[in-house]
Protein backbone atom coordinates (compact mmCIF):
# COMPACT_ATOMS: atom_id res chain seq x y z
CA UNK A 1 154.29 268.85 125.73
CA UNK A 2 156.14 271.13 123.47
CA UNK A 3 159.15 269.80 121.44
CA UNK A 4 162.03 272.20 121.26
CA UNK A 5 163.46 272.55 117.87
CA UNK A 6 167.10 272.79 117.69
CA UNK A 7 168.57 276.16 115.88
CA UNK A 8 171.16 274.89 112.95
CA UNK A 9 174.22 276.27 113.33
CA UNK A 10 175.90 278.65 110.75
CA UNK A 11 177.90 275.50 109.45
CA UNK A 12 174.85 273.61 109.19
CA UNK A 13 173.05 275.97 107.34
CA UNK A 14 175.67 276.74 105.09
CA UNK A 15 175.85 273.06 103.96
CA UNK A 16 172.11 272.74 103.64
CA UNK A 17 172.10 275.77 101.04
CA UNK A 18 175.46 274.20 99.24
CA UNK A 19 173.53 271.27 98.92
CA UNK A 20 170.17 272.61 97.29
CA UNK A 21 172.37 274.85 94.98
CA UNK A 22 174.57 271.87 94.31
CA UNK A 23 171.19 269.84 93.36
CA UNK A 24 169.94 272.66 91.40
CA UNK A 25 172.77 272.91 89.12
CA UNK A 26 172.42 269.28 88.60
CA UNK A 27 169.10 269.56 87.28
CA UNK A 28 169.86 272.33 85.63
CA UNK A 29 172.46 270.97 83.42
CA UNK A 30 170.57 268.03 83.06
CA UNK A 31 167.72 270.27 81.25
CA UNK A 32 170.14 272.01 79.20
CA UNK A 33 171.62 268.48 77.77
CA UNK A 34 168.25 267.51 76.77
CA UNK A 35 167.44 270.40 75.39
CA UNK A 36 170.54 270.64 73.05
CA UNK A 37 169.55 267.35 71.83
CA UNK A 38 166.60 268.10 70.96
CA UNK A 39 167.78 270.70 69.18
CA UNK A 40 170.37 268.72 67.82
CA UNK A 41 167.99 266.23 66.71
CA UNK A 42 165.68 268.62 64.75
CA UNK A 43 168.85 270.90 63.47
CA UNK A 44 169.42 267.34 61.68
CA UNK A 45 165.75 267.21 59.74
CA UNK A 46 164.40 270.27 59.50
CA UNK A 47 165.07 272.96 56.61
CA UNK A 48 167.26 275.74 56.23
CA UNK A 49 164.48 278.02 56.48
CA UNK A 50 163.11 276.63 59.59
CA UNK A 51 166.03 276.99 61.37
CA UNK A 52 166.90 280.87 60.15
CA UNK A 53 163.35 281.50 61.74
CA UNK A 54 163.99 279.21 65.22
CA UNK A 55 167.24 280.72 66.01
CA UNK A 56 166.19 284.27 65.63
CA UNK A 57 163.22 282.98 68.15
CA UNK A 58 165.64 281.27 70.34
CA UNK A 59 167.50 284.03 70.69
CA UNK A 60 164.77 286.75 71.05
CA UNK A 61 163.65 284.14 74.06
CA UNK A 62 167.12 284.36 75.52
CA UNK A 63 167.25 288.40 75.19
CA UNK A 64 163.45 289.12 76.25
CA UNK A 65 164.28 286.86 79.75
CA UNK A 66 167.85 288.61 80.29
CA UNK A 67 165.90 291.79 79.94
CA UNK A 68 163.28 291.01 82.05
CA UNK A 69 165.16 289.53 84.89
CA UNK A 70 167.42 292.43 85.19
CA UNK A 71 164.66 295.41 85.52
CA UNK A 72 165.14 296.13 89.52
CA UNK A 73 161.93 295.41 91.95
CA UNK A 74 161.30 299.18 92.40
CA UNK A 75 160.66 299.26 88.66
CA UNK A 76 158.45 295.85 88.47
CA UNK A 77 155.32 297.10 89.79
CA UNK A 78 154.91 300.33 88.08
CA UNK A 79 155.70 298.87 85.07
CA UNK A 80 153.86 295.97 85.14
CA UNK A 81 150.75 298.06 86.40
CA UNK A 82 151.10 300.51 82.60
CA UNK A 83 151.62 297.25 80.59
CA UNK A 84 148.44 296.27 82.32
CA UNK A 85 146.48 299.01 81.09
CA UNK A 86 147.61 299.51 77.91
CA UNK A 87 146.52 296.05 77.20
CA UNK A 88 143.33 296.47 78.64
CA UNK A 89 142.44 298.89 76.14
């Protein structure tokens, strides 16, 4: 015997993505709170010349994955497919 599966209805669906965004965001924030502890916590004992060197990595983190994230999907392959080869040498 077959079971029919009911179709959700636009409302339903529309909930059901509100809901996994809305748990998303949770867990995002959550991540970024423990995170800015931590960095909190070793802002508070490490040296000033530790932290001249992590921010500037921070940072080049935060600008490498903005700039990665925003090359288009047309560009992705093609580009991935060079950096390939030119590391394969």
């Amino acid at each position: 015997m077959e079971s029919k599966v009911r179709e959700q209805t636009p409302e339903e669906k529309r909930a059901k993505e509100v809901a996994a965004f809305s748990a998303q965001t949770r867990g995002q924030a959550i991540l970024l709170a423990v995170v800015m502890a931590l960095l909190l916590l070793v802002g508070a004992v490490a040296p000033a010349s530790f932290m001249s060197h992590f921010i500037v990595f921070v940072l080049s983190c935060f600008v490498g994955f903005q700039i990665i994230w925003s090359v288009s999907h047309s560009l992705h392959t093609p580009l991935m497919a060079v950096t390939n080869a030119v590391s394969g040498m």
